[in-house]
PDB file of N, CA and C in Angstrom:
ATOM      1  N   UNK A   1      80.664 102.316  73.245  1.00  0.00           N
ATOM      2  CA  UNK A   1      79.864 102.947  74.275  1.00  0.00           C
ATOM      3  C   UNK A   1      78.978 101.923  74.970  1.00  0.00           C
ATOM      4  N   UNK A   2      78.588 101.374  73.908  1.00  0.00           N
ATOM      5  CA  UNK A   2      77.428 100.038  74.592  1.00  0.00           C
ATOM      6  C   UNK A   2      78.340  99.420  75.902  1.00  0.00           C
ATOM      7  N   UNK A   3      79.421  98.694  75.236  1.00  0.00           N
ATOM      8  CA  UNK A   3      80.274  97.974  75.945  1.00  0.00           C
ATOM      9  C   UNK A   3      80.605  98.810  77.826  1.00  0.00           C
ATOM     10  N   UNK A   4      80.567 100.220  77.356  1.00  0.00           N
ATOM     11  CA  UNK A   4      81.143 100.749  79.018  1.00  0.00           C
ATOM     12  C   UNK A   4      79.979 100.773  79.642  1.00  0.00           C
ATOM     13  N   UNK A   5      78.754 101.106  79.138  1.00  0.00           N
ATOM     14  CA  UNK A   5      77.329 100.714  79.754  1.00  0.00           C
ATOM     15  C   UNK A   5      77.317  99.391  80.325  1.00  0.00           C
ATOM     16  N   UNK A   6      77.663  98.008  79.381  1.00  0.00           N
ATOM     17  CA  UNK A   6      77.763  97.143  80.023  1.00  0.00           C
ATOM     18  C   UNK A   6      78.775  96.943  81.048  1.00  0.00           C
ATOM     19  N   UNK A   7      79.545  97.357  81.287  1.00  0.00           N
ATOM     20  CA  UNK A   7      80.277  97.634  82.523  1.00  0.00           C
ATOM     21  C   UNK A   7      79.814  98.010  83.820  1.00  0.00           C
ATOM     22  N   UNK A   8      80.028  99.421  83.435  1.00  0.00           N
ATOM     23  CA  UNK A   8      79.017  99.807  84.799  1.00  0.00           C
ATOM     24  C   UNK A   8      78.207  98.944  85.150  1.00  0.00           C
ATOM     25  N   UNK A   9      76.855  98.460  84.646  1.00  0.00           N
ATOM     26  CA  UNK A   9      76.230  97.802  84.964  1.00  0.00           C
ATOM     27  C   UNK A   9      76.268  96.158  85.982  1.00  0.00           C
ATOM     28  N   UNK A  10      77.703  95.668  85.174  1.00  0.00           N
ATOM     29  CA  UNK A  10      77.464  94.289  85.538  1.00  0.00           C
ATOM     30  C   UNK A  10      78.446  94.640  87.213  1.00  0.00           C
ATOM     31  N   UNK A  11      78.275  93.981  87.850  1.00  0.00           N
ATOM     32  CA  UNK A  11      78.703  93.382  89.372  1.00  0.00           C
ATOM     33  C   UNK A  11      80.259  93.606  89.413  1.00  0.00           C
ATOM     34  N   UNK A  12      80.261  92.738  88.808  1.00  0.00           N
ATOM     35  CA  UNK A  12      81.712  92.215  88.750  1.00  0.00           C
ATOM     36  C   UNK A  12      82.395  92.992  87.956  1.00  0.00           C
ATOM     37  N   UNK A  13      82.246  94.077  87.215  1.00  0.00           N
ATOM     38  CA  UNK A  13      83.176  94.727  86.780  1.00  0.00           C
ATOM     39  C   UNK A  13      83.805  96.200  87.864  1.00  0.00           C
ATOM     40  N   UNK A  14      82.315  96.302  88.806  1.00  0.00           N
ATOM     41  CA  UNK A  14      82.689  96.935  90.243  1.00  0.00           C
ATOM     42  C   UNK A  14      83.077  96.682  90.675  1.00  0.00           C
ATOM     43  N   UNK A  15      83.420  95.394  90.849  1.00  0.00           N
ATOM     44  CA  UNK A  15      84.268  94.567  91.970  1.00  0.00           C
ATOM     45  C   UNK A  15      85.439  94.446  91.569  1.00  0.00           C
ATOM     46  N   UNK A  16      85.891  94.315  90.473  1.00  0.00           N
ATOM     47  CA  UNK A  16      87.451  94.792  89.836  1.00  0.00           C
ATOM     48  C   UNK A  16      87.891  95.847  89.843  1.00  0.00           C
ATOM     49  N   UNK A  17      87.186  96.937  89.556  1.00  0.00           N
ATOM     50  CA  UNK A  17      87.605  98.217  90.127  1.00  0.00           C
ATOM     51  C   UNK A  17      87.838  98.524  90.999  1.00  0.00           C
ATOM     52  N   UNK A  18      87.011  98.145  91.757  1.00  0.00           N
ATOM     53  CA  UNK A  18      87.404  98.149  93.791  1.00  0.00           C
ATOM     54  C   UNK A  18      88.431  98.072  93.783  1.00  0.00           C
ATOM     55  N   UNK A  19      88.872  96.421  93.616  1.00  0.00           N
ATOM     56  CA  UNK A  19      89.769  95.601  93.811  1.00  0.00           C
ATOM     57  C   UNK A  19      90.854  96.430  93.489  1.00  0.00           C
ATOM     58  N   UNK A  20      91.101  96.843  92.252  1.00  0.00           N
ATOM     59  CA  UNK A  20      91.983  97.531  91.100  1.00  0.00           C
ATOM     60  C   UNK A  20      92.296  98.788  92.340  1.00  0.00           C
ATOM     61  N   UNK A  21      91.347  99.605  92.584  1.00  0.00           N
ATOM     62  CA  UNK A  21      91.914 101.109  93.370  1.00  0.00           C
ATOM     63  C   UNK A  21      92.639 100.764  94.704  1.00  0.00           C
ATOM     64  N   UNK A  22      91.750  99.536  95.881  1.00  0.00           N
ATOM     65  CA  UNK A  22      92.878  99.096  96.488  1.00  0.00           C
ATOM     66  C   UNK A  22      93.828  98.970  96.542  1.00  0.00           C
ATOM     67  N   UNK A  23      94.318  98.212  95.291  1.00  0.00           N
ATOM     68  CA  UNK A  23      95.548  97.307  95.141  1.00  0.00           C
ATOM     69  C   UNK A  23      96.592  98.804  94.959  1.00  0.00           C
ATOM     70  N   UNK A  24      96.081  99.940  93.904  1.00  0.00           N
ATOM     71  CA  UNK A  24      96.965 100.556  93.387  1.00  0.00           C
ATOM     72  C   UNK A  24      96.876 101.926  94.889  1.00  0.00           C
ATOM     73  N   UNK A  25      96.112 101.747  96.122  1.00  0.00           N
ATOM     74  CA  UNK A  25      96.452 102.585  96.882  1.00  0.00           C
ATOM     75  C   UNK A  25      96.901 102.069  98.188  1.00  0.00           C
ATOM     76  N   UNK A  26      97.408 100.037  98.068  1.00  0.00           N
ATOM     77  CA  UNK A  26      98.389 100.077  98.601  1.00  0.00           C
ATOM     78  C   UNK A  26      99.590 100.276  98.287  1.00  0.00           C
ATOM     79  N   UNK A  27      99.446 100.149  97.109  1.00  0.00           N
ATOM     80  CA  UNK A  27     100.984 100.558  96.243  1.00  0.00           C
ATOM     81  C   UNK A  27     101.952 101.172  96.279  1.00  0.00           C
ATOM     82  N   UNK A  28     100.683 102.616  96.314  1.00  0.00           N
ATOM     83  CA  UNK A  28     101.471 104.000  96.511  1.00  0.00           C
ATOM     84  C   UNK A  28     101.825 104.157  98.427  1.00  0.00           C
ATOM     85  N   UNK A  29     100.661 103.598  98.985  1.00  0.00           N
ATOM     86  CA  UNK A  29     101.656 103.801 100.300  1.00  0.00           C
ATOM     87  C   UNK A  29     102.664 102.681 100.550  1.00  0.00           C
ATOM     88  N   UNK A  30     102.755 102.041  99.973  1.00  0.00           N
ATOM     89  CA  UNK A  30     104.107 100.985 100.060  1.00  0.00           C
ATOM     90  C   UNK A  30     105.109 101.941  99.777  1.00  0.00           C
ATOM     91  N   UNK A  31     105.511 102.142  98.764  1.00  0.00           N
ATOM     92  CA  UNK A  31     106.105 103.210  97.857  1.00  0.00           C
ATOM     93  C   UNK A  31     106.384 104.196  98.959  1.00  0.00           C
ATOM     94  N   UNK A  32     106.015 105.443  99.417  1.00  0.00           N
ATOM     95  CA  UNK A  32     106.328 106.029  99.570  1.00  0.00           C
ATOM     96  C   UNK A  32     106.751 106.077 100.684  1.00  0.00           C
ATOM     97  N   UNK A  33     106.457 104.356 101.765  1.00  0.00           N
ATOM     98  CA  UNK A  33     107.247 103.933 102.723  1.00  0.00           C
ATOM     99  C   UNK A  33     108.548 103.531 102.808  1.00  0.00           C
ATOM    100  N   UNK A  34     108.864 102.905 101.301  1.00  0.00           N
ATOM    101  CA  UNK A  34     109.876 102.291 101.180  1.00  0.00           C
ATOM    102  C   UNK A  34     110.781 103.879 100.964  1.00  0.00           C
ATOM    103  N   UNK A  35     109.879 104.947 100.341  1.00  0.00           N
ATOM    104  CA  UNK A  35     111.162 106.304  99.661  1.00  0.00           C
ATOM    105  C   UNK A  35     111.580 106.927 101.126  1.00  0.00           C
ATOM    106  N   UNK A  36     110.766 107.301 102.135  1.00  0.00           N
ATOM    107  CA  UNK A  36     110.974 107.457 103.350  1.00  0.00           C
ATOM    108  C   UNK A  36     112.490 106.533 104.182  1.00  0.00           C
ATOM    109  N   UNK A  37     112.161 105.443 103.971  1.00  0.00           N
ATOM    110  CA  UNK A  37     112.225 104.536 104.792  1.00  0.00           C
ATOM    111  C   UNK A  37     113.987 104.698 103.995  1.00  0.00           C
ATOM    112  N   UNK A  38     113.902 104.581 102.403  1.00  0.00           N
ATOM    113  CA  UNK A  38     115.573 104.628 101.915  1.00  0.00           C
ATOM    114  C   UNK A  38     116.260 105.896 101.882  1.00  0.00           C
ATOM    115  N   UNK A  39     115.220 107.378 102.374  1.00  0.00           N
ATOM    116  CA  UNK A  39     115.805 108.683 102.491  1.00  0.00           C
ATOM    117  C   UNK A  39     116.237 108.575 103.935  1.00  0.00           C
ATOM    118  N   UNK A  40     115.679 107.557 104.967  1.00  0.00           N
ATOM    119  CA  UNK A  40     116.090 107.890 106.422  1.00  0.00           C
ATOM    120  C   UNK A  40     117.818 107.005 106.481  1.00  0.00           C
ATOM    121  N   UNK A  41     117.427 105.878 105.560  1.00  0.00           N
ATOM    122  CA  UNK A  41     118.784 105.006 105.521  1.00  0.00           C
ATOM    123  C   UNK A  41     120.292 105.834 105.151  1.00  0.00           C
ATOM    124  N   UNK A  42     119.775 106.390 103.925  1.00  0.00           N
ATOM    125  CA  UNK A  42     120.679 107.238 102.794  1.00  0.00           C
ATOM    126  C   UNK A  42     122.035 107.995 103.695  1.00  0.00           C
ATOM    127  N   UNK A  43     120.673 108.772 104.453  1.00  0.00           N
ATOM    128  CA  UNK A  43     120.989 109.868 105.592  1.00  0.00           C
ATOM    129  C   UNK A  43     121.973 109.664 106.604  1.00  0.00           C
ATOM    130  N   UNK A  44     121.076 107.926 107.404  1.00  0.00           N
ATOM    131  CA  UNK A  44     122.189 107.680 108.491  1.00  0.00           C
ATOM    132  C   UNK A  44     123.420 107.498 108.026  1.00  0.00           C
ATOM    133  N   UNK A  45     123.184 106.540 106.841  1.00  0.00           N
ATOM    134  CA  UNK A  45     124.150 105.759 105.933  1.00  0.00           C
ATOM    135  C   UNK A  45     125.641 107.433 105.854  1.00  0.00           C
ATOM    136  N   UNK A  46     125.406 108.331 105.464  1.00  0.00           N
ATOM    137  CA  UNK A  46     126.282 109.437 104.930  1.00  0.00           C
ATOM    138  C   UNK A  46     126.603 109.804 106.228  1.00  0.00           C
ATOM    139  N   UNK A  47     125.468 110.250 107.791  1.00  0.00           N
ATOM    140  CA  UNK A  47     126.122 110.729 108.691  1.00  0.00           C
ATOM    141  C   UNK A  47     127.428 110.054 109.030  1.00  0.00           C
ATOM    142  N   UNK A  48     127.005 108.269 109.031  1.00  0.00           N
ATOM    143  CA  UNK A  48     128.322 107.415 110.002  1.00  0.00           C
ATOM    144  C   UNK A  48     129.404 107.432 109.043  1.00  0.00           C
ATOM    145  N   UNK A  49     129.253 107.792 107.612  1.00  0.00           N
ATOM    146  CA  UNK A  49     130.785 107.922 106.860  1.00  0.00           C
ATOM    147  C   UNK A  49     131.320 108.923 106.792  1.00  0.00           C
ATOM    148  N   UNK A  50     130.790 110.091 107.229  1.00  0.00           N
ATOM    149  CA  UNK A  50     131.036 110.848 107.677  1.00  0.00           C
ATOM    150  C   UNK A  50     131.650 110.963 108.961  1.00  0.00           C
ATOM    151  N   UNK A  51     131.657 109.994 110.359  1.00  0.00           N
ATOM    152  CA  UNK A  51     131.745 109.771 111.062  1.00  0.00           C
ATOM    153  C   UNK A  51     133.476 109.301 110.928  1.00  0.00           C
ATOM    154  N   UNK A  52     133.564 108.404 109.784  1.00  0.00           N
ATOM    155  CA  UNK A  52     134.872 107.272 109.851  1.00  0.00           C
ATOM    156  C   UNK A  52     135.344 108.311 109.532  1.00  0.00           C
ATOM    157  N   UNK A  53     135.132 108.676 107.983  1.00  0.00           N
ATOM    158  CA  UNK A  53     136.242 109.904 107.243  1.00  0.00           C
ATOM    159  C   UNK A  53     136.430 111.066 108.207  1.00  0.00           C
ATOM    160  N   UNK A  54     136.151 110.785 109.398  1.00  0.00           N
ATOM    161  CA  UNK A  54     136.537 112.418 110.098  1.00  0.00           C
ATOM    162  C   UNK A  54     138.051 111.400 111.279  1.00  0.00           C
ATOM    163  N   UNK A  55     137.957 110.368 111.375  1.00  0.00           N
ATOM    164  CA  UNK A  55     139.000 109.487 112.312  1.00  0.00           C
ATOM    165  C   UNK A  55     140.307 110.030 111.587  1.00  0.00           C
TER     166      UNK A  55
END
């Protein structure tokens, strides 16, 4: 308990946390750019073979 008191307290353990929630909320919008971004591919990807297999 002492120890998370000393946490809070010191500077720099705020400043890692910061750091820390940043990092992990560019993450998630990376992420869910890239799931977008490979559901729009997936999609075209099936329309145009869809496209050949109909020749």
């Amino acid at each position: 308990m002492d120890k998370i008191r000393r946490l809070i307290q010191d500077k720099r353990g705020a400043n890692m946390v910061e750091y820390i929630i940043v990092v992990a909320v560019i993450a998630l919008i990376a992420i869910a750019a890239f799931r977008t971004f490979g559901n729009n591919l997936n999609s075209k990807t099936n329309e145009k073979a869809g496209e050949i297999n109909s020749l």
